[in-house]
Every structure is written in structure tokens, then in C-alpha cells.
C-alpha atoms as a PDB file:
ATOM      1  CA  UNK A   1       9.064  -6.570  57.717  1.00  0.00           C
ATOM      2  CA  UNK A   2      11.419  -8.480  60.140  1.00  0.00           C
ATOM      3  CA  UNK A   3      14.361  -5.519  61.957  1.00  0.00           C
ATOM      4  CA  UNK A   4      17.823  -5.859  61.202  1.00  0.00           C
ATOM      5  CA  UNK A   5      18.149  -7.289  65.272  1.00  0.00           C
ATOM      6  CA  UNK A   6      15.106 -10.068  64.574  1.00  0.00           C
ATOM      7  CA  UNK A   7      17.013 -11.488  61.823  1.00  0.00           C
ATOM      8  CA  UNK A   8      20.284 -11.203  63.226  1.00  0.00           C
ATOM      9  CA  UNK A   9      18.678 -12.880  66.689  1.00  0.00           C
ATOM     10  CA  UNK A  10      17.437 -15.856  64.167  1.00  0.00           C
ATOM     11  CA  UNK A  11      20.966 -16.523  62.905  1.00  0.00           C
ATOM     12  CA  UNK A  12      22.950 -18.389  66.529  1.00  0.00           C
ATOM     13  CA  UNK A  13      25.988 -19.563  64.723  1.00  0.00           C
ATOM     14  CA  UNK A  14      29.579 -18.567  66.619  1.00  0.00           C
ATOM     15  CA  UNK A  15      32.520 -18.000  64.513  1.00  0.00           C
ATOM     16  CA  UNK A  16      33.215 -20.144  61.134  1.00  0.00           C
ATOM     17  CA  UNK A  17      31.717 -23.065  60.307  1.00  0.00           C
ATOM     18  CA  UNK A  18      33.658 -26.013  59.178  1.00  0.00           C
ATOM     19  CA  UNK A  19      33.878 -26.084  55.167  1.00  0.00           C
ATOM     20  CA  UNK A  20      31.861 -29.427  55.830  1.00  0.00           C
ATOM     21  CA  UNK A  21      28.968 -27.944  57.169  1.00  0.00           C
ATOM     22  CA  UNK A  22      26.248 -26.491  54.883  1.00  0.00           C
ATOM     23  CA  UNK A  23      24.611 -23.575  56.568  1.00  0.00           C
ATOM     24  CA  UNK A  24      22.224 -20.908  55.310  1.00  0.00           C
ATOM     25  CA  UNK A  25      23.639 -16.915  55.367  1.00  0.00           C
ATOM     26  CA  UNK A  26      22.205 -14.169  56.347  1.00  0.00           C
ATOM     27  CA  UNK A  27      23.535 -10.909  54.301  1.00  0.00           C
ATOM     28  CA  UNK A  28      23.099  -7.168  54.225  1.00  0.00           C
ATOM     29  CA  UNK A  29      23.761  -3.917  51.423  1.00  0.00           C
ATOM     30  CA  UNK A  30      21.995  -0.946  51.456  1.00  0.00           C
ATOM     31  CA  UNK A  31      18.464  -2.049  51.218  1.00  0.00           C
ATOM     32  CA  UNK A  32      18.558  -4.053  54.345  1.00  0.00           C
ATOM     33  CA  UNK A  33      19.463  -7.566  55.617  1.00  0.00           C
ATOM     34  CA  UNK A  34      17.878 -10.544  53.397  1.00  0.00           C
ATOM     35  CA  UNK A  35      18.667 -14.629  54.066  1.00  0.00           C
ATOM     36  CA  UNK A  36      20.206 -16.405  50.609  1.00  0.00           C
ATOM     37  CA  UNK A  37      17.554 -18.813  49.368  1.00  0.00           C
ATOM     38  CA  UNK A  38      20.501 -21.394  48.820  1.00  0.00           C
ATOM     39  CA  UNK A  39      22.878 -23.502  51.755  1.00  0.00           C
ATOM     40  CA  UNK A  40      26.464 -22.265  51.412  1.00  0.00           C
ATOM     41  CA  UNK A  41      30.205 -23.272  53.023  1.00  0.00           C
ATOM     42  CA  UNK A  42      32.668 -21.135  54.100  1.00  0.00           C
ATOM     43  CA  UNK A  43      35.842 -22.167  52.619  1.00  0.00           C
ATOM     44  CA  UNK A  44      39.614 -21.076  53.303  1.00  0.00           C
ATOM     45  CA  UNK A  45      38.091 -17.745  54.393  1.00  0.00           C
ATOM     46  CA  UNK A  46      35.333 -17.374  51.303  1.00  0.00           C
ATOM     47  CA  UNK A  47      31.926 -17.662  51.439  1.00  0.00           C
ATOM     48  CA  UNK A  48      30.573 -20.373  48.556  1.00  0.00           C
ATOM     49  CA  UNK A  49      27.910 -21.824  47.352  1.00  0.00           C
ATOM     50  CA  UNK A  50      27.298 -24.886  48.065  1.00  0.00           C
ATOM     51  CA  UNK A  51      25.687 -26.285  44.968  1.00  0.00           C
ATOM     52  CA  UNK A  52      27.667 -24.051  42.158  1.00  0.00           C
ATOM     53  CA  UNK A  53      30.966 -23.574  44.654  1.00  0.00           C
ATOM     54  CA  UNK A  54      30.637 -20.066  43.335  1.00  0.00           C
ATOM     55  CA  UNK A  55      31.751 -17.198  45.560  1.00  0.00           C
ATOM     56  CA  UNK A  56      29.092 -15.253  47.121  1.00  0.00           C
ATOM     57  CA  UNK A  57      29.912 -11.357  46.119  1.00  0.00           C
ATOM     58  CA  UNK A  58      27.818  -9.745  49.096  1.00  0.00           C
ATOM     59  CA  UNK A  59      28.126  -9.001  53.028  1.00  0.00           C
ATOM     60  CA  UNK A  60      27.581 -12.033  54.842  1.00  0.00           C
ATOM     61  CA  UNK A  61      26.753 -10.423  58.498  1.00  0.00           C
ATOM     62  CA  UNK A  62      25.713 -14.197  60.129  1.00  0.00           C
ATOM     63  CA  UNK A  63      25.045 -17.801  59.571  1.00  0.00           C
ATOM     64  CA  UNK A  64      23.173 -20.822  61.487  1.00  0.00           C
ATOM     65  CA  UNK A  65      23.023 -24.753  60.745  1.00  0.00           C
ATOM     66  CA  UNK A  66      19.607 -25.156  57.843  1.00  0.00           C
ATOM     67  CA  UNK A  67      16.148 -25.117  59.489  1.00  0.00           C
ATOM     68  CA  UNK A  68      13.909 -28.278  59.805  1.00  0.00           C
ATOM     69  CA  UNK A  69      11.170 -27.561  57.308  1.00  0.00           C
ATOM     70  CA  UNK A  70       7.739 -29.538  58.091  1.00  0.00           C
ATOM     71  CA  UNK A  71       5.055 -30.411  55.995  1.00  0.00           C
ATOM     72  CA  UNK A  72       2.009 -28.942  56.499  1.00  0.00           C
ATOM     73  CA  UNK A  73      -0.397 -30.494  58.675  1.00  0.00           C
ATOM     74  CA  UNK A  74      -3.820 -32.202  56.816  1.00  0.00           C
END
């Protein structure tokens, strides 16, 4: 299982992002740090989700712009 500081070290984004940009979270309660399975905006100060625009109830600790998935080579 990935440390709190590997995670954390995954997550590069500085500040806020703009409510335009969809970014995935990285959040953290008392069984550890886990990553949202869903994009999400941060919007006059409230994290959302960007599909529902539901506010996220936990403790997001980072964010970073989505990752590039690739297909699996044949």
C-alpha cells in the first residue's frame, strides 16, 4: 500500500484550480489517504463533483490535472 508522502508526491497541483478545470482529488479520514474515482471542480471555495455538481463531504488534502490513461499494448 502506497504512504501518505507517495500519494501526496503524485498529486503536483499549486493552489486552486480554476472552476473550469476538471481535476482528480486526492482525500484523507482516518483510514488513510484514498484518490476519488470521479474528476471534480473546485467552485467558489467548494469542492464538487463534476458530473453530479454535488459537494464532496470529505478532506480534500491535494489535487493534479486527470492522468493520460493508455490502452494496453497487443
Amino acid at each position: 500500500m502506497a504512504t501518505r508522502e507517495k500519494r501526496l508526491a503524485q498529486f503536483d497541483g499549486n493552489g486552486e484550480p480554476s472552476p473550469e478545470q476538471r481535476v482528480e482529488v486526492l482525500c484523507e479520514d482516518h483510514s488513510g489517504t484514498y484518490q476519488l474515482p470521479f474528476a471534480c471542480r473546485f467552485i467558489d471555495g467548494q469542492w464538487r463533483n463534476d458530473t453530479t455538481g454535488g459537494a464532496l463531504e470529505v478532506n480534500v488534502i491535494a489535487w493534479r490535472m486527470p492522468r493520460v490513461k493508455q490502452a494496453g499494448m497487443a
